[in-house]
N, C-alpha and C. Protein backbone atom coordinates (compact mmCIF):
# COMPACT_ATOMS: atom_id res chain seq x y z
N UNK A 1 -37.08 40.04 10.88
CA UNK A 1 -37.63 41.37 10.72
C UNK A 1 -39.14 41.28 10.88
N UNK A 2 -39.67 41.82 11.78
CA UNK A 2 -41.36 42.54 12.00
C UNK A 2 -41.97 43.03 11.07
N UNK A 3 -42.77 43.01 10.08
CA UNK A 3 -43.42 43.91 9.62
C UNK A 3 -44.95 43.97 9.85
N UNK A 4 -45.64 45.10 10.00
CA UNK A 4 -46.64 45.27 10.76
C UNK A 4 -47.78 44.88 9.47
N UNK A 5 -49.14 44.23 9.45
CA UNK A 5 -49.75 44.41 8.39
C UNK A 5 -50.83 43.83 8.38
N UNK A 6 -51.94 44.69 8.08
CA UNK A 6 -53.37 44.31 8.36
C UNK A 6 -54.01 43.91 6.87
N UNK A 7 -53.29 44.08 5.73
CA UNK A 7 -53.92 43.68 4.51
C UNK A 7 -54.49 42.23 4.43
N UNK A 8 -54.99 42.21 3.49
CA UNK A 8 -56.09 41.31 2.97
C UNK A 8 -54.95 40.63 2.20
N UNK A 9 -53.82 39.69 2.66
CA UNK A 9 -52.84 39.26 1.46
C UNK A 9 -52.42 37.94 2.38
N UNK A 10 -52.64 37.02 1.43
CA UNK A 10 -51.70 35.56 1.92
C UNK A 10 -50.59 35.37 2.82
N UNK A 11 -49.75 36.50 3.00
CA UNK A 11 -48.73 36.61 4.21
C UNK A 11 -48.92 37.37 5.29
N UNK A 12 -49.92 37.66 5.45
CA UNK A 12 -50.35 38.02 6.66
C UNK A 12 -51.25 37.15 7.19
N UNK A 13 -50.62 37.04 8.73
CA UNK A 13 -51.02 36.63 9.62
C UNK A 13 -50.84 37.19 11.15
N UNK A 14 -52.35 36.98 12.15
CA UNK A 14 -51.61 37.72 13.46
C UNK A 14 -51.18 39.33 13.19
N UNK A 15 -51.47 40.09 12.05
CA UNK A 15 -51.38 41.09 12.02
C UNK A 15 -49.64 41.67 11.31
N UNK A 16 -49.62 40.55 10.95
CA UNK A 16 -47.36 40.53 10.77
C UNK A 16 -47.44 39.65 9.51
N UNK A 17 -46.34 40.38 8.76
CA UNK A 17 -46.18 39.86 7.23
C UNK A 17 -45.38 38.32 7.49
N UNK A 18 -45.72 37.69 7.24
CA UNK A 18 -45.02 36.45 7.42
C UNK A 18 -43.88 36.18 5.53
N UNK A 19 -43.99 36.87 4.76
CA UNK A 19 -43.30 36.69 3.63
C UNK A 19 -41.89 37.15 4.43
N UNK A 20 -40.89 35.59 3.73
CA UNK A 20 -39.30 35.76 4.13
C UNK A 20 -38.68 35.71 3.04
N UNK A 21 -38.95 35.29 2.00
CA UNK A 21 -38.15 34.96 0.69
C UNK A 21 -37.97 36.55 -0.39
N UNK A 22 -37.22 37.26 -0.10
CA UNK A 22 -36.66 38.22 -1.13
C UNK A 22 -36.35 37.75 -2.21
N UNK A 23 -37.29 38.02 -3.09
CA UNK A 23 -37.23 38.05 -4.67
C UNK A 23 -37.64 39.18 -5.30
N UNK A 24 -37.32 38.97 -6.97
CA UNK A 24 -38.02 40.50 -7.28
C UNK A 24 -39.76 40.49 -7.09
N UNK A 25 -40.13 41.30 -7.42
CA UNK A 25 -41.12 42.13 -6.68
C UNK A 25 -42.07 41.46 -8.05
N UNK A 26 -43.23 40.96 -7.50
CA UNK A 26 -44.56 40.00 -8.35
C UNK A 26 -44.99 41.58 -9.17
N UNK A 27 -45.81 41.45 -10.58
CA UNK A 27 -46.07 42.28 -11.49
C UNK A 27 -47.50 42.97 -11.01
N UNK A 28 -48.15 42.43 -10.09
CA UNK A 28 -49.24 43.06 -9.77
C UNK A 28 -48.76 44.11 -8.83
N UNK A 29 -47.89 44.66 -8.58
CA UNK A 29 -47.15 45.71 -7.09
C UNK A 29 -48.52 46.94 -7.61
N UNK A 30 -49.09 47.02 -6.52
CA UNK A 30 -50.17 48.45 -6.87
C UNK A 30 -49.67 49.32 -5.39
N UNK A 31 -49.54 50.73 -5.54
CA UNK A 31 -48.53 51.70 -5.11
C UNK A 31 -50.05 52.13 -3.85
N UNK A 32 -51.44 51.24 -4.03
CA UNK A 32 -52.64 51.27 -3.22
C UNK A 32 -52.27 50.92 -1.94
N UNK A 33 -51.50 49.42 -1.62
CA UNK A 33 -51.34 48.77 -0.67
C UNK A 33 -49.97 48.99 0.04
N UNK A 34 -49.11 49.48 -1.11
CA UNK A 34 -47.73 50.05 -0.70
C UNK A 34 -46.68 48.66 -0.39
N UNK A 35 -47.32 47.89 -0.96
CA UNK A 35 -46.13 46.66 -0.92
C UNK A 35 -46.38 45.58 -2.22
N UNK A 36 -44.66 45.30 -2.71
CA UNK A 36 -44.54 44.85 -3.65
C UNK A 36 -44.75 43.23 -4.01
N UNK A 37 -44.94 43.14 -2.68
CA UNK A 37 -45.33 41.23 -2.46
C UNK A 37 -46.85 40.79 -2.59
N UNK A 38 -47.61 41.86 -2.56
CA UNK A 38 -48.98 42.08 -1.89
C UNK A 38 -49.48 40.71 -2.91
N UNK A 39 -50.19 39.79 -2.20
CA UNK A 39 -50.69 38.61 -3.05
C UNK A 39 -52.49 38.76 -2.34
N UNK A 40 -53.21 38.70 -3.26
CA UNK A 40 -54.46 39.13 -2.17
C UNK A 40 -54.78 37.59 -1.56
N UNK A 41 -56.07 37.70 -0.48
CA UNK A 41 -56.00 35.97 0.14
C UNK A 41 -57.64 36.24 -0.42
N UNK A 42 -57.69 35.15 -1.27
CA UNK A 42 -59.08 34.55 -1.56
C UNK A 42 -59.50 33.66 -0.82
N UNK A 43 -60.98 33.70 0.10
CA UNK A 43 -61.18 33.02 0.79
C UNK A 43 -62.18 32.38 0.25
């Protein structure tokens, strides 16, 4: 599955969510970014 995604989050890459592992949804989910995986990438 494709998902399109320009966020600032550890599974993105190339513009595409690279997260494959369905689990429940991490406690930080903010309804800002609209996704429940959203991990931010500290650089």
């Amino acid at each position: 599955m494709n998902i399109n995604c320009t966020s600032n989050c550890i599974y993105q890459l190339d513009g595409k969510c690279t997260f494959n592992e369905l689990t429940m949804p991490i406690d930080s989910f903010s309804y800002e970014n609209d996704c429940p995986y959203f991990t931010e990438r500290i650089i």
